[in-house]
Every structure is written in C-alpha cells, then in structure tokens.
Protein backbone atom coordinates (compact mmCIF):
# COMPACT_ATOMS: atom_id res chain seq x y z
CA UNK A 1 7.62 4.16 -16.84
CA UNK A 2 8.41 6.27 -13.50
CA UNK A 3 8.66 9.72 -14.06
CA UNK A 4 8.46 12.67 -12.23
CA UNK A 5 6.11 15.18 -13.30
CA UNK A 6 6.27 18.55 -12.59
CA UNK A 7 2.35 20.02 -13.96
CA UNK A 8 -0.34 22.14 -13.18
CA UNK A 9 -3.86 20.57 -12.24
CA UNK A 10 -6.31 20.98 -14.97
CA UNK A 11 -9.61 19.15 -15.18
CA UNK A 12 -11.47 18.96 -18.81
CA UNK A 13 -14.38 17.34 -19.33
CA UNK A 14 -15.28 16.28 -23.13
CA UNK A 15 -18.21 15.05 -24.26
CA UNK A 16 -17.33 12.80 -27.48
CA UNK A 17 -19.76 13.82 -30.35
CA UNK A 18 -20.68 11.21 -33.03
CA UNK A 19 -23.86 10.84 -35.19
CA UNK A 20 -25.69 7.60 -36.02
CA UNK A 21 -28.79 5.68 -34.10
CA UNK A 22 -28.30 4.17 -30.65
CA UNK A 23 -29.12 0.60 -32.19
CA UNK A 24 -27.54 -0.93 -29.11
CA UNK A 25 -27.32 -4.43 -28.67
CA UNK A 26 -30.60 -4.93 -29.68
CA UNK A 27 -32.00 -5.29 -26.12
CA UNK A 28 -29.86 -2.41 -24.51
CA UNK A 29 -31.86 -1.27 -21.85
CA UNK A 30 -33.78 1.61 -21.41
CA UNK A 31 -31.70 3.08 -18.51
CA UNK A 32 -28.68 3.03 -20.99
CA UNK A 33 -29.82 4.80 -23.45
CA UNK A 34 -30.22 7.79 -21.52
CA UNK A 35 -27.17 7.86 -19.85
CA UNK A 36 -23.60 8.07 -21.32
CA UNK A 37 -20.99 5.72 -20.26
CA UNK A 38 -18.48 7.80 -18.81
CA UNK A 39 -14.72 7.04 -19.06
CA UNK A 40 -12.55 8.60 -16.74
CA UNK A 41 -9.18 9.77 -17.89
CA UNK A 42 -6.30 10.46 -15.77
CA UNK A 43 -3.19 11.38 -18.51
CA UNK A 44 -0.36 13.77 -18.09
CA UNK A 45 -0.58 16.88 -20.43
CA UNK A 46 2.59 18.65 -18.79
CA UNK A 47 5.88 18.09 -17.59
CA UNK A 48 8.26 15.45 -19.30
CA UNK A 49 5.60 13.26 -20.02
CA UNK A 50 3.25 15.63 -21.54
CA UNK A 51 3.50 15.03 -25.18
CA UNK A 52 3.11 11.57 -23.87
CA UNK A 53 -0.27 11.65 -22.56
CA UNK A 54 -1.50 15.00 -25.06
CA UNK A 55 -0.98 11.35 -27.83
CA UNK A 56 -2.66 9.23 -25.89
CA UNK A 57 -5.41 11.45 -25.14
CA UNK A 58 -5.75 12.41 -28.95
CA UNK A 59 -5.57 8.72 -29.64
CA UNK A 60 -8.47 8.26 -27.31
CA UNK A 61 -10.76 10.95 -28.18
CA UNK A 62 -10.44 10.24 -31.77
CA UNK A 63 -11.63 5.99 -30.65
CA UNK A 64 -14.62 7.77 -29.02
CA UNK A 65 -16.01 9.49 -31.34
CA UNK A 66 -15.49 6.46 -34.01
CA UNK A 67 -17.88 4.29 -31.28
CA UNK A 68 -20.19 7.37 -30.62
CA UNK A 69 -20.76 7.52 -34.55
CA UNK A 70 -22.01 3.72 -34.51
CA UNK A 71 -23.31 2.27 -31.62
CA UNK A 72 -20.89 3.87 -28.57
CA UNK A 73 -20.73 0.93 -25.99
CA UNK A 74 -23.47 -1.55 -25.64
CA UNK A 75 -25.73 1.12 -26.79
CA UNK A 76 -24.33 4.24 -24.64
CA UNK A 77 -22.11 7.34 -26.08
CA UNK A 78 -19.24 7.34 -24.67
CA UNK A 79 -18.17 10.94 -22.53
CA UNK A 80 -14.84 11.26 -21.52
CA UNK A 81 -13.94 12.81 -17.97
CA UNK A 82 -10.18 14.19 -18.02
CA UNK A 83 -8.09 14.66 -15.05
CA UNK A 84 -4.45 15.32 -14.80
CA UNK A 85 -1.88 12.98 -14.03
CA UNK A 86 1.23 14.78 -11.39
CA UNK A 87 2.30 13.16 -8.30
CA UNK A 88 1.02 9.91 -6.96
CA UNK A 89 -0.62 11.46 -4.19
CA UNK A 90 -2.39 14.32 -6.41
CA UNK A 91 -3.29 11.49 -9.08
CA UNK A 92 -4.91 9.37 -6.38
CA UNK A 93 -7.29 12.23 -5.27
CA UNK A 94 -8.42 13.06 -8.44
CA UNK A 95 -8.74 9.25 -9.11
CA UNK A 96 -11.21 9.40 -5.91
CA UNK A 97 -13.03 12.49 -7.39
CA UNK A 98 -13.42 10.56 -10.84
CA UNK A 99 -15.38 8.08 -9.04
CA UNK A 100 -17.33 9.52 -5.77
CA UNK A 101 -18.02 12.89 -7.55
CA UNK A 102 -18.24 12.41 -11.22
CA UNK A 103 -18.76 8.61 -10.82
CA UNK A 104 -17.92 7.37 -14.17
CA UNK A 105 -18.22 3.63 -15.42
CA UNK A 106 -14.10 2.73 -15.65
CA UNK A 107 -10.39 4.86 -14.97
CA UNK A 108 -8.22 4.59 -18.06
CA UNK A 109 -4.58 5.97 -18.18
CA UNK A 110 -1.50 6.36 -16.45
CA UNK A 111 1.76 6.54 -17.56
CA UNK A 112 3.76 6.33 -14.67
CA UNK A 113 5.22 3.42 -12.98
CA UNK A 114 5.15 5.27 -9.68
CA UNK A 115 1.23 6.48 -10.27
CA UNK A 116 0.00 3.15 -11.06
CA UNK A 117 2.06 1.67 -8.08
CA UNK A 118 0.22 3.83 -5.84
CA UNK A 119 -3.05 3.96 -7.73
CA UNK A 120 -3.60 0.13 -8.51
CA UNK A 121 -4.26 -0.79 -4.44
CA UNK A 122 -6.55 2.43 -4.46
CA UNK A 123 -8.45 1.08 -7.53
CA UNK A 124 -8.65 -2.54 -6.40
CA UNK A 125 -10.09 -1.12 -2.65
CA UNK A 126 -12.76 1.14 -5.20
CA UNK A 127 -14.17 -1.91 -7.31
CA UNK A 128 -13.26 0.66 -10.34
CA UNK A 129 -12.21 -1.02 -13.39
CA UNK A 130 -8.80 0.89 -13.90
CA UNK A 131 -7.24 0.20 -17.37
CA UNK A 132 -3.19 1.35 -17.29
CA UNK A 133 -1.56 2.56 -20.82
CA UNK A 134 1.74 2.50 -19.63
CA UNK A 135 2.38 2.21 -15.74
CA UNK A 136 2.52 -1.22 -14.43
CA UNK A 137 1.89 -2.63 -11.25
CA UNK A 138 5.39 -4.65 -11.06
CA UNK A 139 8.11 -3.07 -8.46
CA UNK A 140 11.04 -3.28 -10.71
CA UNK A 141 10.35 -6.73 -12.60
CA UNK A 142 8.47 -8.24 -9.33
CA UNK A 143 4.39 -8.50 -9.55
CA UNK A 144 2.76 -6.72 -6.77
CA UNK A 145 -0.67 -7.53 -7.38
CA UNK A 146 -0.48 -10.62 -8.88
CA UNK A 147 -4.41 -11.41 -8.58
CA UNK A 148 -6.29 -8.03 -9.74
CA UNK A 149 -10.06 -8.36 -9.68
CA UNK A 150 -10.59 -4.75 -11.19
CA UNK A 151 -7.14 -3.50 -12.73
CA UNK A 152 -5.54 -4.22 -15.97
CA UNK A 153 -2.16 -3.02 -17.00
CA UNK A 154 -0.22 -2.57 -19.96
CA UNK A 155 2.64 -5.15 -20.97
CA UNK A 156 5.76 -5.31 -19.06
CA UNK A 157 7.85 -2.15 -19.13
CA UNK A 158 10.82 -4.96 -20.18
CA UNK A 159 9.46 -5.90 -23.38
CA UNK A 160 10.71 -3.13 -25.43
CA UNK A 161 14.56 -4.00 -24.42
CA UNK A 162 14.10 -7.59 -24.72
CA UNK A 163 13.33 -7.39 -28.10
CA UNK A 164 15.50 -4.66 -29.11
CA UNK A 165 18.18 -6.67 -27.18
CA UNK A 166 16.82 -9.71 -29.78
CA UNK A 167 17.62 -7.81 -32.72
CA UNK A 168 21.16 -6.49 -31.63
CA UNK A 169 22.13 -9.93 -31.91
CA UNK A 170 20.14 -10.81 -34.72
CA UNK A 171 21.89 -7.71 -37.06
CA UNK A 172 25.31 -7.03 -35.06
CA UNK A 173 26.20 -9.98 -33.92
CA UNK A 174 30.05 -10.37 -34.80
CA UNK A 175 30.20 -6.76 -35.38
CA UNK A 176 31.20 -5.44 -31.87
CA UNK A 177 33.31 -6.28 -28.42
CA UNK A 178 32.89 -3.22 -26.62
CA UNK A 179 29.68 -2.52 -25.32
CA UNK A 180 28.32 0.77 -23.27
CA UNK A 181 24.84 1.72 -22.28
CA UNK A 182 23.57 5.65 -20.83
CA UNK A 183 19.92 4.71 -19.39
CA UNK A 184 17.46 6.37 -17.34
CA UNK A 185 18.37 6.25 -13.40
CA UNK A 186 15.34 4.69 -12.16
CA UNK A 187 14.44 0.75 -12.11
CA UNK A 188 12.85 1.00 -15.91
CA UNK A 189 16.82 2.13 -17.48
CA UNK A 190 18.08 -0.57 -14.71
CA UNK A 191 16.30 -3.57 -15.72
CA UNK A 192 16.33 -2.53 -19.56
CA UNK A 193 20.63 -2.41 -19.38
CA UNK A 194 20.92 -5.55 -17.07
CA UNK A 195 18.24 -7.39 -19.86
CA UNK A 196 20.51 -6.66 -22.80
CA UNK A 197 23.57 -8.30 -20.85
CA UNK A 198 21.80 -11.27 -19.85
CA UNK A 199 20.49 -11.83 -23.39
CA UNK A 200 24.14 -11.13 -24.99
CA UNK A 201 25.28 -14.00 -22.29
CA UNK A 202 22.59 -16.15 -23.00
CA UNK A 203 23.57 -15.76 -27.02
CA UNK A 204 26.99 -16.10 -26.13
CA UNK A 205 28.30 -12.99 -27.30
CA UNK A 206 31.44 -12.34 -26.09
CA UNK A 207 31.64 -8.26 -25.02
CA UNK A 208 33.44 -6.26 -22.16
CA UNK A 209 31.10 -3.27 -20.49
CA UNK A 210 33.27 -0.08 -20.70
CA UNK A 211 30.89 2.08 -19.62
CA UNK A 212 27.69 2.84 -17.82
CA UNK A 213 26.09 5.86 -17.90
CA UNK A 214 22.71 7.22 -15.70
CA UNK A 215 20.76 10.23 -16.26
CA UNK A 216 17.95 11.40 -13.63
CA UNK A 217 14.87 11.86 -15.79
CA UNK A 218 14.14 15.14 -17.24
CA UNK A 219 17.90 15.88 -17.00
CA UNK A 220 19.00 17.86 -20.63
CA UNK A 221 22.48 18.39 -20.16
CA UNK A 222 24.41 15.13 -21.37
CA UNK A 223 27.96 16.76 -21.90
CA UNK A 224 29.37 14.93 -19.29
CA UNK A 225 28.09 11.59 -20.19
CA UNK A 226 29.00 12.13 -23.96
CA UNK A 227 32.21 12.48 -23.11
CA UNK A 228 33.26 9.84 -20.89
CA UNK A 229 31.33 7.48 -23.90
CA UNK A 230 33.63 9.25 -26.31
CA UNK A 231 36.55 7.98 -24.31
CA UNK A 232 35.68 4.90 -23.69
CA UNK A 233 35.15 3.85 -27.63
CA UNK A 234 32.80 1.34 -26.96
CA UNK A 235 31.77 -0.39 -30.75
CA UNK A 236 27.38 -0.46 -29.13
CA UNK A 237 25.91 1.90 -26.95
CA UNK A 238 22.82 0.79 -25.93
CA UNK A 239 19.85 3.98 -24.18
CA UNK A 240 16.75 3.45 -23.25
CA UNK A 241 16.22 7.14 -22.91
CA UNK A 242 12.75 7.83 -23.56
CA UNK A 243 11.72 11.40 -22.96
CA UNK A 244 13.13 14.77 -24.51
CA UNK A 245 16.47 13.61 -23.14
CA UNK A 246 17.22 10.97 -25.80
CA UNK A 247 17.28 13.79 -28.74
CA UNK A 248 19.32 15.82 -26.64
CA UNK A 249 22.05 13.00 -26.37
CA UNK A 250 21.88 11.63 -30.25
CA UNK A 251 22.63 15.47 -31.19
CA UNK A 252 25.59 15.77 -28.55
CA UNK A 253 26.26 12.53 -29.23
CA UNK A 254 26.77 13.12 -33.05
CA UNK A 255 28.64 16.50 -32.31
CA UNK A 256 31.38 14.16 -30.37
CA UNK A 257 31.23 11.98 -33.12
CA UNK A 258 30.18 8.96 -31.57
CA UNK A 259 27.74 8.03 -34.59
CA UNK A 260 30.46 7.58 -36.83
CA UNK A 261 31.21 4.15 -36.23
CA UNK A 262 29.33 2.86 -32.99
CA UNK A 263 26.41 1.23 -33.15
CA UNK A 264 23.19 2.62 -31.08
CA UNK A 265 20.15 0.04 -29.58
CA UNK A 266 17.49 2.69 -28.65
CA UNK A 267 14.45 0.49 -28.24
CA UNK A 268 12.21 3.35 -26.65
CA UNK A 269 12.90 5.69 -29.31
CA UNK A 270 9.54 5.83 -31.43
CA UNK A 271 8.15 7.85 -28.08
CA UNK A 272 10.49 10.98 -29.61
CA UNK A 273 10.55 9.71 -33.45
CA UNK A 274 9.63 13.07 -34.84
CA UNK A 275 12.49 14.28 -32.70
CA UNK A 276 14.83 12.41 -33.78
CA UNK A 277 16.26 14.17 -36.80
CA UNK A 278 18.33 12.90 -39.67
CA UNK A 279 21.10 15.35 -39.00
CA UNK A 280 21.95 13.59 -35.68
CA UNK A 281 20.99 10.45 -36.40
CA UNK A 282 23.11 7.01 -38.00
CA UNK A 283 21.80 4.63 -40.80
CA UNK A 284 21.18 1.58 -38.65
CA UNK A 285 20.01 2.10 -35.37
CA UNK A 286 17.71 -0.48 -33.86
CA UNK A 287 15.24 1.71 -32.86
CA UNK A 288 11.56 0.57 -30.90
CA UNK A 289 8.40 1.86 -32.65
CA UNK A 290 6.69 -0.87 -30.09
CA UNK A 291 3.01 -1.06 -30.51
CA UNK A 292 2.37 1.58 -33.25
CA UNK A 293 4.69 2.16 -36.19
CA UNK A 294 3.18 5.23 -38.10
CA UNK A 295 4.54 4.36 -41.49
CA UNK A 296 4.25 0.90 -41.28
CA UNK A 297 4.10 -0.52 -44.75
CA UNK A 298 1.32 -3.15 -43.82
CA UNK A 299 -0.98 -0.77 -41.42
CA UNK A 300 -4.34 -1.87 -41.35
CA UNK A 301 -7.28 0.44 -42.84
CA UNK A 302 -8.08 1.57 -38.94
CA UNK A 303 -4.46 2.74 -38.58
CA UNK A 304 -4.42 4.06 -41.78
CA UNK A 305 -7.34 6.01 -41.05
CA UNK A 306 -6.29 6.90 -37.45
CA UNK A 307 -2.95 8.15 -38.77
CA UNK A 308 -4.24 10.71 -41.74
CA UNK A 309 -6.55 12.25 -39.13
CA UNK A 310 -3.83 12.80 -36.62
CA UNK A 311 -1.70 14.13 -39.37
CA UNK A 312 -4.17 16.30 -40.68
CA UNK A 313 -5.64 17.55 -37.23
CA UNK A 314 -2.22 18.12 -35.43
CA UNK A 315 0.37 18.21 -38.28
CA UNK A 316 2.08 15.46 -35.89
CA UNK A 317 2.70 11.90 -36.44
CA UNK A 318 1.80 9.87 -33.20
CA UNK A 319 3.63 7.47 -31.83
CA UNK A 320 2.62 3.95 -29.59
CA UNK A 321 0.94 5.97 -26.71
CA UNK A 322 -2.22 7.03 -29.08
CA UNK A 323 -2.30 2.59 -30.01
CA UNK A 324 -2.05 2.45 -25.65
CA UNK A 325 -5.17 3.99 -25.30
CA UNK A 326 -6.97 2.70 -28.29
CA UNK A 327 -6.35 -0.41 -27.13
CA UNK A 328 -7.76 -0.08 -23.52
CA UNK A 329 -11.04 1.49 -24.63
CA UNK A 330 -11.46 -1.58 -26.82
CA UNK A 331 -10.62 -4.14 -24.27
CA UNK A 332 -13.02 -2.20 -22.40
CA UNK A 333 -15.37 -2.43 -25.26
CA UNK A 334 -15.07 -6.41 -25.67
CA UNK A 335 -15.72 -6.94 -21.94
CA UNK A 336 -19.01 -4.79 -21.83
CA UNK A 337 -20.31 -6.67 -24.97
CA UNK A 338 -19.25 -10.46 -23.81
CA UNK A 339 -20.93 -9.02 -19.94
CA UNK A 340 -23.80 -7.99 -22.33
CA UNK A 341 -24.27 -10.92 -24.00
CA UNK A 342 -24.02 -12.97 -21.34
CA UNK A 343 -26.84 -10.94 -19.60
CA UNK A 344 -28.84 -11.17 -21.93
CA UNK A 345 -29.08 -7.85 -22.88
CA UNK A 346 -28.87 -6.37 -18.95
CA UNK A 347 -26.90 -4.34 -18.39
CA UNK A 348 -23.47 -5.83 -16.19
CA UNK A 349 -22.14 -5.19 -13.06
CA UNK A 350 -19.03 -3.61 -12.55
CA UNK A 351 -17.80 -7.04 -11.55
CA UNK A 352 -19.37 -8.68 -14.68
CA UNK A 353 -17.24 -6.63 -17.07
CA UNK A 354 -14.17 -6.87 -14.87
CA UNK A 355 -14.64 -10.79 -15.13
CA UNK A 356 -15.60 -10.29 -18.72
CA UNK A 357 -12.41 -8.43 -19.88
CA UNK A 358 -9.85 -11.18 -18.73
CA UNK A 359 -8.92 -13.29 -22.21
CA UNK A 360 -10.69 -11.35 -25.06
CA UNK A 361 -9.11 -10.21 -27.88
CA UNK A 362 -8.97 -7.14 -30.16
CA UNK A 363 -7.51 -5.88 -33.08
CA UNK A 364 -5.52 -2.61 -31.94
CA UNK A 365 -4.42 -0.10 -34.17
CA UNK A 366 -0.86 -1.39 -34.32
CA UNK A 367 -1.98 -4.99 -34.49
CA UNK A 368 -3.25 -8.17 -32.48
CA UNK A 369 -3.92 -7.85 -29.06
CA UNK A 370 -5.61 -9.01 -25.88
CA UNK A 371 -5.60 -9.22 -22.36
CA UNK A 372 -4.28 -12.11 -20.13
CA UNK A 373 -6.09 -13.85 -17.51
CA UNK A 374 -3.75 -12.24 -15.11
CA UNK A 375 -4.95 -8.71 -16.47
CA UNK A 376 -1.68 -8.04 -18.24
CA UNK A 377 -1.99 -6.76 -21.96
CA UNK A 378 -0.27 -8.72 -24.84
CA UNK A 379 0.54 -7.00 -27.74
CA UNK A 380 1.88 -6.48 -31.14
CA UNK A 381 5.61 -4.87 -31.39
CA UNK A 382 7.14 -2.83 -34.36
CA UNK A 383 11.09 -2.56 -34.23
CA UNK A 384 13.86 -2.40 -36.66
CA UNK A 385 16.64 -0.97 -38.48
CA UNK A 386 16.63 2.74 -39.22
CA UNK A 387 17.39 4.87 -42.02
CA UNK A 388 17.49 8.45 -42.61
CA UNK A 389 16.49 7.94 -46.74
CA UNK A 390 12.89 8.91 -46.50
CA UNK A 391 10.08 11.79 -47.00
CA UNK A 392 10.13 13.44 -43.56
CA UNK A 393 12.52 15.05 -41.08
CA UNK A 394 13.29 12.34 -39.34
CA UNK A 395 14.37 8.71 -38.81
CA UNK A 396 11.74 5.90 -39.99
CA UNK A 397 12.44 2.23 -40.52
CA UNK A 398 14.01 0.95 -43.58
CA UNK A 399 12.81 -2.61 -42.35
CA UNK A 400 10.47 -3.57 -39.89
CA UNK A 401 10.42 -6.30 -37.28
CA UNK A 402 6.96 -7.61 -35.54
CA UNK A 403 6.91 -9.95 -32.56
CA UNK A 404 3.76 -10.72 -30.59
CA UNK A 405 4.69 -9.96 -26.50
CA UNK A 406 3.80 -13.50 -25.67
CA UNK A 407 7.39 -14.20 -27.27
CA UNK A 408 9.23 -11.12 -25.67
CA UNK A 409 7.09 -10.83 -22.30
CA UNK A 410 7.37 -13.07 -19.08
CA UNK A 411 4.29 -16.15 -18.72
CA UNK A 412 1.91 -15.19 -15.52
CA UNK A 413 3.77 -16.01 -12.14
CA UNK A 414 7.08 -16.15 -13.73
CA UNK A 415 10.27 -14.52 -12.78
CA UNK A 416 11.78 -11.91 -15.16
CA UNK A 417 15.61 -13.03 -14.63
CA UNK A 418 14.62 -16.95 -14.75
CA UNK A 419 12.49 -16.54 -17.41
CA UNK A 420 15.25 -14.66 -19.39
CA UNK A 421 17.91 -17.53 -18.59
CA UNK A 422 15.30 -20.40 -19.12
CA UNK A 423 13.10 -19.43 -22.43
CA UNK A 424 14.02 -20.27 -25.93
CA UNK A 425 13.94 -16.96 -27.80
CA UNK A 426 13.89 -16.72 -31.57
CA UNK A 427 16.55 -14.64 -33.13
C-alpha cells in the first residue's frame, strides 16, 4: 500500500530470547552455532501506518522466540535488528546500514508500495534477501521487476478487492442498481474501484456509478464526501479505505444515515477491525479479514496460540499484518533448511537460500501458503459477511469465506485487466 508516513527515526535492536538446545540440523556447523542469524527489520511504528507495522512487528517477535525456543534457524537463534520505516529515501539508508554496518543475514518488512518501489532495485543491486509484508514491487498493477534473484513480495495489493468484489455479487447480486465507491487517492484505491466495475461487467450486473469519491491518505475529515454520497443514494458503496480514515467515515457515514439501507464492500477493513464499532457499523457488510481472521472458527492450534498471547500481552486483537510477517520469517525458514539440506549440512550462500525459497510451502498462521517461482507470495484469504451480534466491541464475521490467492491473484507474466476479463472466477 503507498502511504505517506510522517515518523521519527528510531532504531531498536532485540535480541529474541528462547530456551531449548541448539540441536541444529544435525550437522549445523560450528561457525553457526556461535553466531545468531540476524533478521533485519525495517517496519513503520509511527505515522498512519504505525499500528500497522507495531502488529507486524509483535507478530514477528512473538515467531522468533517460538524458533529460538526449538532449534532457531538451521541451528542459529534468531536476533532481530529494527529500523524504522518513513520516506523512501530515509528507508533506503537505513536499509544500507542494516546490511554494511549491522550486516544481518536477510531485510524483512515494508509496508509501503512507494518504499518497496524504491527499495526492491536497492536490494536486488545488495544480493540481500529482502522479504516484503505488504509493499509490492508492481507500479500500479504493472510488474517492475519481473525476474527478482533476491526479493520476494507479498501478494498483489488487488487481491483483497477482487475477492471482496467476488462476494458482492455472490450475496447482493439483484439487490442494488446504484453503485458509489470513496477510495484512497493513490493507485491502490484506483485499481481496487476500477476492479469491482470490471468484475460487476464481467458478471453482468447491470449498475449506474453515481458517485466517486477520493480521499488523500491520512485525511480525517470526510464531511464533504459523506454528503455528496448522501445525495447521491447510491443502493452499494464500495471503500477500500484502510487506515484510521475508514472508522472515521463508517461513523459520519452512519450519522448521515447512509447505513440504513445501502450496502457497504470494505474489503480492507480487518486492518481497523477493532475500530470498527458496532454503533457505526451495518449487519452485512462484506468486510476483508484477508490473511488472518482472529476469530476464525476453524484457526489452527498455531493461530490459536498466537492469538491468546497477543490478547493477553497487548489486550489487542491483531489483524493480517502480524500473519504478513509470520509468514516471511517462515518462507525464510523453509529456504535455509531446503539450502541446508541440500548442502549437506553447510551452511548456504546467500544465493543458495534465495534460490531455495522460490516454490516452498508453509503453513501460515491464517492458513496455506507459499511462494511463487516469480517470488510473489500466495496465500490464504478470510472475507465475509459481518455482524454486530457478538462478544466484543466490534464487528466480526457471522460467516466466513476462504479463497486461496491463486484463484483471486493474477498467474506470473500476466496482465491484471486481461486477466480480469479472461479468467473464470468462481462465485
């Protein structure tokens, strides 16, 4: 997601603590014993996207010290090395410092599109693997590095709307005509609002647009917007507001009384679900949990586990970024081991584990996942209809929808737009 991030610099160094022998992989090397394998971090903990990354680094330093209580990595603890993510230009030095001055083993992180844009040439020219939780490497829907040796990203940015746009027609279709949509003012809230059209057309579903709305990023006062959507009636609003903004407009939204008989499509929302309150918000919504639903009625034992110690350590409940990183520092993990193994116990080149990592598979806390050949992450998604009868504060599910992103994510090479018009999607 782009953002722009607004922070102070901060630099935090943690050395994950876990008990239990260094069995290793029974011929770990001497060399890697003594030394940790260090992970370099860069997250934001400020600024719009700072509860974003605080998850996602909670998510990761609880995954650390679960290895460093068995075995770490091939034998090694792991230590994590934390640097803030701001600007592009800030975020590439102290991607630089990460690996000529602390010179750690592999760069996870990143949240925005615009940092991993700039950062992704930087890491390829470093021969650092660079893992991305959320920021892509694709201007707008359009690969720019469509043959990575060293960086991996997360899935498409676009997944989230085309299956939220999947499951407007699935549960409202015959149910509205007018259609408007308030999105973020950057490429992400672009592509996300011009997806939803093209799968309504593809489907057939006759609607008329009577309103678009844009909001810059970080932007809190929604009056405005509310009320030209108030006069334009439209039956489905569809936002892919994703950062403190989209609570902001489902309360001013609800105060207009435009959640009296509209219809919302929010499939970013789980990144603000404890936000989300039940005094503001419809029975109904689709609403996008993506690759970590909290409460999900079939959670495996890890995310089980993972979500009663965030719970009980931050009286939170996290949402998909804490599953992000989780599920980069076990891709990591997987390469290091097949590298390992296919060593024969030596320990593998930078370009070993790289080559390792493309294709393996892991379970992540929210589900199956893996990462392509073309280093692009596939993964589980959570979506589904909302409802406000539950034990907490806020909006949950009352029924959840899981699609693997192979079904809801553009095939390596492929165009976005194409691929939309061309693919057979299940509804």
């Amino acid at each position: 997601m782009e953002i722009d991030m607004h922070t102070h610099t901060r630099r935090h160094t943690l050395k994950a603590i876990g008990a239990g022998a260094l069995a290793g992989f029974g011929i770990a090397p001497a060399f890697a014993q003594n030394r940790p394998l260090k992970i370099g971090v860069i997250a934001p903990r400020g600024g719009v996207a700072g509860t974003v990354g605080e998850c996602g680094l909670r998510g990761l330093q609880w995954t650390a010290e679960k290895l460093n209580a068995g075995n770490g990595i091939g034998g090694r603890k792991i230590e994590l090395v934390i640097e803030e993510e701001t600007s592009p230009k800030d975020s590439i030095e102290r991607f630089r410092k990460l690996v000529l001055q602390d010179k750690v083993d592999c760069v996870q992180g990143v949240v925005s599109t615009g940092v991993s844009l700039a950062l992704a040439p930087a890491a390829e020219d470093s021969r650092m693997i660079t893992i991305f939780w959320d920021g892509t490497t694709q201007d707008g829907v359009k690969e720019t590095m469509p043959n990575p040796r060293y960086v991996f990203r997360s899935n498409d940015n676009e997944c989230e709307a085309v299956m939220a746009s999947l499951l407007a027609i699935k549960y409202f279709k015959g149910q509205f005509k007018t259609i408007a949509g308030i999105n973020p003012d950057y490429s992400y809230g672009r592509n996300n609002w011009a997806a939803f059209q093209a799968l309504l057309k593809k489907f057939g579903i006759e609607h008329t647009v009577v309103s678009e709305q844009w909001s810059k990023v970080g932007n809190l006062d929604l009056t405005s917007n509310v009320a030209v959507l108030k006069a334009a009636k439209p039956d489905l609003i569809f936002s892919s507001l994703l950062f403190a903004d989209l609570p902001v407009f489902m309360k001013q939204a609800h105060a207009a009384g435009l959640t009296s008989n509209t219809k919302f499509v929010l499939p970013a929302a789980g990144w603000q679900h404890t936000g989300l309150k039940k005094d503001s918000m419809p029975e109904g919504v689709i609403f996008g949990h993506n690759t970590l639903y909290f409460d999900h009625p079939q959670a495996s034992p890890v995310q089980r586990e993972f979500v009663d110690w965030y719970v009980n350590r931050f009286k939170d409940y996290p949402h998909w970024e804490a599953d992000r990183a989780y599920f980069s520092l076990m891709v990591y993990k997987a390469g290091v081991e097949k590298a390992l193994a296919a060593k024969s116990g030596s320990w593998p080149s930078m370009t070993d584990i790289a080559a390792s990592m493309a294709g393996v598979e892991v379970q992540s806390l929210g589900g199956r996942g893996g990462m392509r050949s073309d280093h692009i992450a596939n993964q589980t998604y959570h979506q589904g209809l909302s409802t406000n009868n539950n034990r907490y504060d806020f909006t949950t599910l009352a029924r959840v929808d899981s699609m693997y992103s192979d079904q809801i994510q553009k095939p390596a090479g492929a165009d976005f737009w194409e691929w939309l018009k061309t693919s057979s999607f299940k509804v």
